[in-house]
Protein backbone atom coordinates (compact mmCIF):
# COMPACT_ATOMS: atom_id res chain seq x y z
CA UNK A 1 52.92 22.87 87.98
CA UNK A 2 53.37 19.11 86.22
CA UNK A 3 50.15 18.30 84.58
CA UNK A 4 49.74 14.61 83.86
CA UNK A 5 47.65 12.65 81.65
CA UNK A 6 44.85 11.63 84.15
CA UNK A 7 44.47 15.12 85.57
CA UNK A 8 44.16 16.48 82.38
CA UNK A 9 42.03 13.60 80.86
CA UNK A 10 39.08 14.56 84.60
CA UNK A 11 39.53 18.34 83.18
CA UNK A 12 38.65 17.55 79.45
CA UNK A 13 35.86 14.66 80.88
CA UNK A 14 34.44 17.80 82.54
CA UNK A 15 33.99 20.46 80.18
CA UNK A 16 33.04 17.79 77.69
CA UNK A 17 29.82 16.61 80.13
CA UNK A 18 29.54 20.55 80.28
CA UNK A 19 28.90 21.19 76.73
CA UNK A 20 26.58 17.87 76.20
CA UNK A 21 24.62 19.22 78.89
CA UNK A 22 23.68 22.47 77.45
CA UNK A 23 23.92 21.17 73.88
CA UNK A 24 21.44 18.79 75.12
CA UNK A 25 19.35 21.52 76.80
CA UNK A 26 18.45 23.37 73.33
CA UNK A 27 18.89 20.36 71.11
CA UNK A 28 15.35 21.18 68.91
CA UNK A 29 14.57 24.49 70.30
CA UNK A 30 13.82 27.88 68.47
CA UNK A 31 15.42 31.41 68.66
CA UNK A 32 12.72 32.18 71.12
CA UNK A 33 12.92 29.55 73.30
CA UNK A 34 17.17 30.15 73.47
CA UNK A 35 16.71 33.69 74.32
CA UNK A 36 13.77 33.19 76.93
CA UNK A 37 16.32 30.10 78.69
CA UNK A 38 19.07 32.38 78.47
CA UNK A 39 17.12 35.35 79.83
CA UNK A 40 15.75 33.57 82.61
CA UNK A 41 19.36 31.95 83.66
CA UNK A 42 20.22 35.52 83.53
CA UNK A 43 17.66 36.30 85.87
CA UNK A 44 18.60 33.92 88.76
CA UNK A 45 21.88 35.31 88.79
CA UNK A 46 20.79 39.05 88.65
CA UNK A 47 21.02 40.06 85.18
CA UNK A 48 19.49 39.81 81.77
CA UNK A 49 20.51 37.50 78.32
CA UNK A 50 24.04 38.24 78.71
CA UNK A 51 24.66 37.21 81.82
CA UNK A 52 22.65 34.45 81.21
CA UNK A 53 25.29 33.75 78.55
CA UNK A 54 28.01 33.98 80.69
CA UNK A 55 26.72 31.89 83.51
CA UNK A 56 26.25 28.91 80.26
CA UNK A 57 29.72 29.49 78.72
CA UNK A 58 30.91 29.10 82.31
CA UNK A 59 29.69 25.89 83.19
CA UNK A 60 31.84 23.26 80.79
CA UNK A 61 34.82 25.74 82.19
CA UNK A 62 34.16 25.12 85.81
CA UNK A 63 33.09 21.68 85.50
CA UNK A 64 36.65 20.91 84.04
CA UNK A 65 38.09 22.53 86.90
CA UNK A 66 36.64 20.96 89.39
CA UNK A 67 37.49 17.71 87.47
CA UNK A 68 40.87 18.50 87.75
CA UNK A 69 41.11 19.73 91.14
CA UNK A 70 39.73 16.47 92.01
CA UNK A 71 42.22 13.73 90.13
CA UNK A 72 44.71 16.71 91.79
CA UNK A 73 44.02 16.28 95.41
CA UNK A 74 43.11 12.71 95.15
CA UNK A 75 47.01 11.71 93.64
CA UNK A 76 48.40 13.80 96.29
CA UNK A 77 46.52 11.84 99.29
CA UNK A 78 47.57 8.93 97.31
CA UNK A 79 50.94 9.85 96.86
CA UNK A 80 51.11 11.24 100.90
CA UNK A 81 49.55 8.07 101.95
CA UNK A 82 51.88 5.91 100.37
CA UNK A 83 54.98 7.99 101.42
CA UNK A 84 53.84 7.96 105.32
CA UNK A 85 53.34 3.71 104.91
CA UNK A 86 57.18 3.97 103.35
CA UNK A 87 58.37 5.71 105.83
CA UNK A 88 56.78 3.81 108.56
């Protein structure tokens, strides 16, 4: 799989809004306060702290994904649309 600059630009754009995000989310907040957000993330997806850890490492990583998923499938209809108009 060829991985161009845009594609990989919408991945990096991604986990970069990701991070900011949660770095935002504690910005000023104490040990107590981490552990009780973490714990309670935890808790909505059935589990304690460390799940709760998880499910926050995991965000930057999907939103990058999904950024690049996007740019994907959008230069591919592109790319489609343009051959069909060619080849009309």
């Amino acid at each position: 799989m060829k991985v161009e600059k845009e594609e990989a630009i919408a991945g990096a754009t991604g986990a970069g809004i990701g991070v900011a995000g949660v770095g935002i989310g504690v910005m000023g907040a104490n040990a107590a306060a981490m552990t009780g957000g973490l714990a309670a993330t935890g808790a909505v997806v059935g589990g304690g702290m460390a799940l709760g850890i998880v499910a926050v490492a995991a965000t930057p990583l999907v939103l990058g994904a999904t950024g690049f998923a996007a740019v994907k499938v959008y230069k591919k209809y592109k790319n489609n649309k343009r051959d069909r108009k060619e080849g009309n």
